[in-house]
C-alpha atoms as a PDB file:
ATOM      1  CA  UNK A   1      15.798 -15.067  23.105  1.00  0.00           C
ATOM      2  CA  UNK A   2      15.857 -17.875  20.809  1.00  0.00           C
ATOM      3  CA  UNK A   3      13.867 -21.495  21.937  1.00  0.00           C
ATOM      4  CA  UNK A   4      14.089 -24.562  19.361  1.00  0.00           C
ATOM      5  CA  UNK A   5      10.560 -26.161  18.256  1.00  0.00           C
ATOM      6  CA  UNK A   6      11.167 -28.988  20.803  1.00  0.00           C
ATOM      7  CA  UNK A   7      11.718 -26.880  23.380  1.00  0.00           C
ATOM      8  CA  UNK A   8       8.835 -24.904  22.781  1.00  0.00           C
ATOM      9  CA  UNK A   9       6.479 -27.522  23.005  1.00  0.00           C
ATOM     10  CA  UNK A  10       7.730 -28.536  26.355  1.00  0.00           C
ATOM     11  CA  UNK A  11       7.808 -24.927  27.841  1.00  0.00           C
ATOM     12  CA  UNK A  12       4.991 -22.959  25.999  1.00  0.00           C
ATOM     13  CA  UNK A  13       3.248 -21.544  28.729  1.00  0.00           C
ATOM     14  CA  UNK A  14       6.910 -19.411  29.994  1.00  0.00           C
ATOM     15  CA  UNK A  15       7.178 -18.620  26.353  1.00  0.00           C
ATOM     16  CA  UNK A  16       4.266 -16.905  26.273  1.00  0.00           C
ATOM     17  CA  UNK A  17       5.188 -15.174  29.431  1.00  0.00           C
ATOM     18  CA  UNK A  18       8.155 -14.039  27.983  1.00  0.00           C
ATOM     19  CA  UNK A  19       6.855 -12.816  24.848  1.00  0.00           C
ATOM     20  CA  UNK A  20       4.948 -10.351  26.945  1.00  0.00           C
ATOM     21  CA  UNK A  21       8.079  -8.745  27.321  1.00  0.00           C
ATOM     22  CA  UNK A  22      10.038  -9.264  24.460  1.00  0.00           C
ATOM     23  CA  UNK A  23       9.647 -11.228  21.094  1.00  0.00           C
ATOM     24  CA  UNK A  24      10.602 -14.662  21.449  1.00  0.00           C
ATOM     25  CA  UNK A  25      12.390 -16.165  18.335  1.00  0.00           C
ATOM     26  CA  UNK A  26      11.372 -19.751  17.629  1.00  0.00           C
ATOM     27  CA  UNK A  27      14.083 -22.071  15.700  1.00  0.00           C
ATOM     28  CA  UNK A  28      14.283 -25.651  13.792  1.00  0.00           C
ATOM     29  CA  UNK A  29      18.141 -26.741  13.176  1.00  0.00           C
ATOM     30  CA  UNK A  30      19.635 -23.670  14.299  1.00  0.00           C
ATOM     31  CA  UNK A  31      17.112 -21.644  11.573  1.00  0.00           C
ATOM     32  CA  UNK A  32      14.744 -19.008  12.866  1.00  0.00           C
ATOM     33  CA  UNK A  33      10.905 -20.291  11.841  1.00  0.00           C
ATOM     34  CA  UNK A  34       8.635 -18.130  13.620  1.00  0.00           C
ATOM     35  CA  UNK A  35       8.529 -15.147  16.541  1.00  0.00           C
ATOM     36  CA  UNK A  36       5.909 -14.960  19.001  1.00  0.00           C
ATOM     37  CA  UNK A  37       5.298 -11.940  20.246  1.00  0.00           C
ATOM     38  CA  UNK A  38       2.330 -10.374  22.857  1.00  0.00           C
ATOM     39  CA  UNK A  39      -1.082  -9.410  21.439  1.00  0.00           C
ATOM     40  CA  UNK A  40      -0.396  -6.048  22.110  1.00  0.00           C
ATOM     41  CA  UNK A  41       2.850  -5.601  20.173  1.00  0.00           C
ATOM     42  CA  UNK A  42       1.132  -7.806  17.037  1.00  0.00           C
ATOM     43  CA  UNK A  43      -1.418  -5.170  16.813  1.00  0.00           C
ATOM     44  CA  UNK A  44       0.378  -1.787  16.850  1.00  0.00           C
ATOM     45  CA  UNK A  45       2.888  -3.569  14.260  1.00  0.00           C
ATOM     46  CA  UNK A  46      -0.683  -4.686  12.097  1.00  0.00           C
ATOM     47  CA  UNK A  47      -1.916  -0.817  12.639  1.00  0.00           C
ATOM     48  CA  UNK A  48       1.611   0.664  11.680  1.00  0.00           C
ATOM     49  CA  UNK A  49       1.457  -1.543   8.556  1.00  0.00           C
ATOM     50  CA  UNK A  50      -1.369  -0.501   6.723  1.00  0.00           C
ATOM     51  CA  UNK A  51      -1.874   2.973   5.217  1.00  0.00           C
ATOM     52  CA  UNK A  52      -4.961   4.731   6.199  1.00  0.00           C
ATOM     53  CA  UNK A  53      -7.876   3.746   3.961  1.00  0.00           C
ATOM     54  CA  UNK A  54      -8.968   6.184   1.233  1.00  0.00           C
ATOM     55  CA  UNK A  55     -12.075   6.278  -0.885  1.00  0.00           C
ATOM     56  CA  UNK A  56     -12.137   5.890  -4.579  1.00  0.00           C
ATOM     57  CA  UNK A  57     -12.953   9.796  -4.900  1.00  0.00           C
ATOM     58  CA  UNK A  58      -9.940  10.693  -2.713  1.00  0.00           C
ATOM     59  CA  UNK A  59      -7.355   8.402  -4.898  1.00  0.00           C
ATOM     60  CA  UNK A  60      -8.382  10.088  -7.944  1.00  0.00           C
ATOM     61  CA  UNK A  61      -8.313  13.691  -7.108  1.00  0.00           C
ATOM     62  CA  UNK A  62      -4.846  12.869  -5.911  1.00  0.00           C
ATOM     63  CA  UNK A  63      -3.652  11.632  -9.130  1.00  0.00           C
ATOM     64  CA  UNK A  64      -5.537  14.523 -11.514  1.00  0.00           C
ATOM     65  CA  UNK A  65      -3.670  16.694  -9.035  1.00  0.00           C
ATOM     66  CA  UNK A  66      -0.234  14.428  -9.371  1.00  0.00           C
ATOM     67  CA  UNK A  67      -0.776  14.098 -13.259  1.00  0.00           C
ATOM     68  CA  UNK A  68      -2.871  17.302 -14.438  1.00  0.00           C
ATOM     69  CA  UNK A  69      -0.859  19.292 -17.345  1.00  0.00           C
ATOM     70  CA  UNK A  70       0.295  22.593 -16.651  1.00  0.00           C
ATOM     71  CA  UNK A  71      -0.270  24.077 -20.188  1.00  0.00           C
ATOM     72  CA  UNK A  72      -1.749  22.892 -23.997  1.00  0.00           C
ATOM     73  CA  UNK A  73       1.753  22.028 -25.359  1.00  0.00           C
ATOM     74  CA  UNK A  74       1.122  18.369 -25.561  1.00  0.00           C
ATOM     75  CA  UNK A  75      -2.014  18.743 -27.679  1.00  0.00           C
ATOM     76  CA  UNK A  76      -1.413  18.643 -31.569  1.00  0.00           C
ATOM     77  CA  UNK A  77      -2.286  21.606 -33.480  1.00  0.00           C
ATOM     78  CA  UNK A  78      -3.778  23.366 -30.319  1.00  0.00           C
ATOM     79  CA  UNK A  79      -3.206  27.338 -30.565  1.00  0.00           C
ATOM     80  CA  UNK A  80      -3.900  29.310 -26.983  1.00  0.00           C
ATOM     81  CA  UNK A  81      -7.484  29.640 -26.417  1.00  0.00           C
ATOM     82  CA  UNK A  82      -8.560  26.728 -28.599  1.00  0.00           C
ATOM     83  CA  UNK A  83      -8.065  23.628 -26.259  1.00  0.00           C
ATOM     84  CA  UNK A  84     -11.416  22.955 -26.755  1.00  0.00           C
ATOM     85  CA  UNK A  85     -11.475  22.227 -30.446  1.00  0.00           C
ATOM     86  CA  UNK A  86      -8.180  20.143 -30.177  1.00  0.00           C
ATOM     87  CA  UNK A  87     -10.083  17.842 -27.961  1.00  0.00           C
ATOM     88  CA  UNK A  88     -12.743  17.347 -30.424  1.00  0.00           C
ATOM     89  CA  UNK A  89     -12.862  15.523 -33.004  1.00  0.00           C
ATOM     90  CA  UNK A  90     -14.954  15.725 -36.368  1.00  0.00           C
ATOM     91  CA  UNK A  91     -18.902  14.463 -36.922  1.00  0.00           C
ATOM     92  CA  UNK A  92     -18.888  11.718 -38.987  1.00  0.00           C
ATOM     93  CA  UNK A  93     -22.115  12.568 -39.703  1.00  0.00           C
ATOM     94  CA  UNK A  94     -22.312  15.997 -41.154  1.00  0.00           C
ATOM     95  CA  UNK A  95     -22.065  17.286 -44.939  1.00  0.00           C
ATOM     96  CA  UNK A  96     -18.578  17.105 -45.838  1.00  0.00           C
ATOM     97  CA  UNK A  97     -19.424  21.281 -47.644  1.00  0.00           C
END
């Protein structure tokens, strides 16, 4: 059902009885503004919304899993068994012998 502004003013109390059964579209100059719908209806359509909450820990286990590599072949110079060492970079401070 669609109600203008003026009307809705005049008649809000069997709007809001009617939005217990169905949304009720709301318009100004033929344009749809606003929809008033029950309390019940707002919040399953809030709940459906929002994804379930995950902690910090969670997110990034899923993206080591999403992004982990599956071998050494994007590591310069690594050899197999050396991944180590390719991570690792020199001591500036040791003897250059």
């Amino acid at each position: 059902m669609s109600i203008s502004i003026a009307q809705t003013r005049q008649q809000l109390s069997a709007l809001i009885a009617a939005a217990q059964q169905q949304p009720q579209v709301i318009t100004n100059r033929n344009k749809a503004v606003a929809v008033l719908v029950s309390a019940d209806y707002f919040q399953h359509s809030e709940a459906a919304g929002k994804p379930p909450a995950q902690s910090f820990y969670s997110q990034l286990e899923q993206l080591r899993q999403t992004y982990a590599p599956e071998d050494d072949t994007g590591l310069a110079g690594a050899e197999a068994g050396t991944r180590s060492s390719a991570w690792q970079r020199a001591n500036a401070f040791a003897d250059p012998s």
